[in-house]
C-alpha atoms as a PDB file:
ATOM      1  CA  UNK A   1     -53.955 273.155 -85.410  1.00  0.00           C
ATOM      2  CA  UNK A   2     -53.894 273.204 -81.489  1.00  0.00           C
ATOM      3  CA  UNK A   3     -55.850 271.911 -79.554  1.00  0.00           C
ATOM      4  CA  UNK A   4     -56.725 275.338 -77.074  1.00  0.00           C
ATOM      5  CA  UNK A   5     -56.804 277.056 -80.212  1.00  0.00           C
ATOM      6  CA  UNK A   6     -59.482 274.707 -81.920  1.00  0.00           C
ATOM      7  CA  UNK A   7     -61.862 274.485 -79.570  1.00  0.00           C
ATOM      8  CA  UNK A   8     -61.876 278.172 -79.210  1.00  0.00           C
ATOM      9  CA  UNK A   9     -61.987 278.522 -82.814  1.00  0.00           C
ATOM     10  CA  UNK A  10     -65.322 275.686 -82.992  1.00  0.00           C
ATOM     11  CA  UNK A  11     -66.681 278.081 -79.835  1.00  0.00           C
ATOM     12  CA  UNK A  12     -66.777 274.100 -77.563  1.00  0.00           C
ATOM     13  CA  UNK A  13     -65.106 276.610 -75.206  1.00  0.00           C
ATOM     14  CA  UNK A  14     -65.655 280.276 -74.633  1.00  0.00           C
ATOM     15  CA  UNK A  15     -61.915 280.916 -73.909  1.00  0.00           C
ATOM     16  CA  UNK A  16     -58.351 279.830 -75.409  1.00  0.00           C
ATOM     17  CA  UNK A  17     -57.388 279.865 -71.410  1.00  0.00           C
ATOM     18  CA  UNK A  18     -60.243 277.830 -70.174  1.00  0.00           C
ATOM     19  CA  UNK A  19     -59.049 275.601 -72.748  1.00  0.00           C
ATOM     20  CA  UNK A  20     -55.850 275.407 -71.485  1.00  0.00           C
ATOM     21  CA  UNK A  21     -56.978 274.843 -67.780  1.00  0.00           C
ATOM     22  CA  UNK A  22     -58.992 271.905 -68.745  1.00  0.00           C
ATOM     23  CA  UNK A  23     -56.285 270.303 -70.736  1.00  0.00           C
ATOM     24  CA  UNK A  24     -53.555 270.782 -67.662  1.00  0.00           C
ATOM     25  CA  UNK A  25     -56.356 269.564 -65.337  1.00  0.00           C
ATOM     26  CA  UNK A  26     -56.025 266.405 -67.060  1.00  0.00           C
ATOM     27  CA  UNK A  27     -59.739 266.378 -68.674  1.00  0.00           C
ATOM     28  CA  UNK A  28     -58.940 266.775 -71.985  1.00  0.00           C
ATOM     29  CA  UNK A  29     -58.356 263.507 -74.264  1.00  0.00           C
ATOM     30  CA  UNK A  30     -57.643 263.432 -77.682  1.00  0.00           C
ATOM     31  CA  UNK A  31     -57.971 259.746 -79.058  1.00  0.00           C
ATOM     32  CA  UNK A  32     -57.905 258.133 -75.644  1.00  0.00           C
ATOM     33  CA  UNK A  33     -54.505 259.888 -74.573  1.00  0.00           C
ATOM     34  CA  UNK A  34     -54.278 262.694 -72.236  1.00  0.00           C
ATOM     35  CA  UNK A  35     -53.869 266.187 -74.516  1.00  0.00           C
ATOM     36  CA  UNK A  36     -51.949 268.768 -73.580  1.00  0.00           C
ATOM     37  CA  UNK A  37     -53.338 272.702 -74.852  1.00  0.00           C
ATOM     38  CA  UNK A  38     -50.884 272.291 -77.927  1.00  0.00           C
ATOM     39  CA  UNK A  39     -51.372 269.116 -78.803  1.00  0.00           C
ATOM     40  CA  UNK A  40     -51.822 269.911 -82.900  1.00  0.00           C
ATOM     41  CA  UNK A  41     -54.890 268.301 -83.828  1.00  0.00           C
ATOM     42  CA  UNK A  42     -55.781 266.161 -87.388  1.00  0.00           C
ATOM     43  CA  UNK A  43     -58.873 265.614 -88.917  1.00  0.00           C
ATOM     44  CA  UNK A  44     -60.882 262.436 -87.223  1.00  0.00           C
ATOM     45  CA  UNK A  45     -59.110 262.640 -84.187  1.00  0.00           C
ATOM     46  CA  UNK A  46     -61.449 262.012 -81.350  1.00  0.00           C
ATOM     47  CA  UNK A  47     -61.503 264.637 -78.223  1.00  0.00           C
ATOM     48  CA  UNK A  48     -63.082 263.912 -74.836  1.00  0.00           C
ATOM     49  CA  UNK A  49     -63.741 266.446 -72.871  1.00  0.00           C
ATOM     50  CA  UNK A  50     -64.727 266.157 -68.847  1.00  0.00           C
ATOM     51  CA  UNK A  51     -67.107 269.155 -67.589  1.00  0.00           C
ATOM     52  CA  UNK A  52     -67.801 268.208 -63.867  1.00  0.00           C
ATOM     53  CA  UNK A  53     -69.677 264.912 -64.239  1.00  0.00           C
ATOM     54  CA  UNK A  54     -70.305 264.983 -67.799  1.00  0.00           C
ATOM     55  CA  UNK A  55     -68.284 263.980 -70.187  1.00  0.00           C
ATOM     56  CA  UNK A  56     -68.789 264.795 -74.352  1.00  0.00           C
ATOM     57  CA  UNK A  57     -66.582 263.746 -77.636  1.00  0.00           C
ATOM     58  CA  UNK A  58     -66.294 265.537 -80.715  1.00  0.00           C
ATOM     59  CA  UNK A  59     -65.015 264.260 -84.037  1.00  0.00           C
ATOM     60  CA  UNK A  60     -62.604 266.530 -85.652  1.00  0.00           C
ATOM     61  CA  UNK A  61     -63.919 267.088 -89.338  1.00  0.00           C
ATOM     62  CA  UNK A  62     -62.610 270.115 -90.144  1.00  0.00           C
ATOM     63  CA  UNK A  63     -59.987 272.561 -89.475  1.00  0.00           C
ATOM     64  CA  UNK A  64     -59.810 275.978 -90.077  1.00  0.00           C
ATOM     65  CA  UNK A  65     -58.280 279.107 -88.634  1.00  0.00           C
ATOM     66  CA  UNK A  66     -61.453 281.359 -88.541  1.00  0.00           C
ATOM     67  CA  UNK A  67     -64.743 280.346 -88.939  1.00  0.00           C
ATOM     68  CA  UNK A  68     -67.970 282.413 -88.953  1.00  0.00           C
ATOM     69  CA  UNK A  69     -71.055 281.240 -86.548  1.00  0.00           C
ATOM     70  CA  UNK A  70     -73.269 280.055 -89.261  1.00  0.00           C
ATOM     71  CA  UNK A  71     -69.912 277.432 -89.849  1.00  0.00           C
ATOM     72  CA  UNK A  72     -69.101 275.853 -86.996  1.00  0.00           C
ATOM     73  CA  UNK A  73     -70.890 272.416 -87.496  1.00  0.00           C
ATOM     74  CA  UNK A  74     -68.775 271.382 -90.354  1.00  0.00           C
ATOM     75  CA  UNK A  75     -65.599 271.677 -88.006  1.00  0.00           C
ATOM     76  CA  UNK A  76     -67.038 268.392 -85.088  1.00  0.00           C
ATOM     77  CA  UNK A  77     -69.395 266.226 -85.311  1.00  0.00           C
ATOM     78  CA  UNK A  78     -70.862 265.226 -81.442  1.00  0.00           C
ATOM     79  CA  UNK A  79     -70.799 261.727 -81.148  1.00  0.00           C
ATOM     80  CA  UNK A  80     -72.980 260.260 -78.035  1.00  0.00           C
ATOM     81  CA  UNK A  81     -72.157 256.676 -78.171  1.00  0.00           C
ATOM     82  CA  UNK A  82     -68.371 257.403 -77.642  1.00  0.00           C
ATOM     83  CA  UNK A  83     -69.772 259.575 -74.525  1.00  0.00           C
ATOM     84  CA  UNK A  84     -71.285 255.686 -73.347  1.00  0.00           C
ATOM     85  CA  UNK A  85     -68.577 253.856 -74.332  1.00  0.00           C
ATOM     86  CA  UNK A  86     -65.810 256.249 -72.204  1.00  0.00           C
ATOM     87  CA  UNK A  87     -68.167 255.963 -68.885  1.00  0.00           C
ATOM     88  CA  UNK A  88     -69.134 252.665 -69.163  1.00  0.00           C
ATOM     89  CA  UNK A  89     -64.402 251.612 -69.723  1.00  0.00           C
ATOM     90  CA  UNK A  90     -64.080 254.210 -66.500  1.00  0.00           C
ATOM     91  CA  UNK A  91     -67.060 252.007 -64.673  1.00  0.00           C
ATOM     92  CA  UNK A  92     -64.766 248.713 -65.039  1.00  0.00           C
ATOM     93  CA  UNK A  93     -61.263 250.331 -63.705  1.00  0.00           C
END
């Protein structure tokens, strides 16, 4: 699945295009490599996403092309150490 299309799909962002402006602003990673918005996505891939100042990473456990609300958290799974880890390898470049 694509990347823009997943994280509408999960509802991590509102909009397919938002999606896609985030990944061409360059604040979209998906296992520590830049993703573009159709970058097809695999089960435990990693994505890091940059809002502003914070950053947050998702695990990739499921995907689907429609899912109904009461669904969505068996798609990611939010993982806050890898949110750590990521600022604390930017802090020594």
């Amino acid at each position: 699945m694509r990347l823009d299309k997943y994280l509408k799909v999960t509802r991590l962002i509102k909009r397919r295009s938002i999606a896609k402006e985030l990944a061409d602003a360059d604040r979209i990673k998906v296992n520590g490599r830049l993703a573009k918005p159709s970058t097809f996505l695999e089960i435990n891939d990693i994505i890091e996403i940059t809002f502003r100042n914070n950053q947050a990473c998702f695990q990739v456990l499921e995907l689907r092309d429609h899912v109904k609300k009461d669904d969505i958290d068996l798609m990611y799974k939010m993982i806050e150490n890898e949110v750590s880890y990521v600022q604390e390898n930017q802090e020594e470049k």
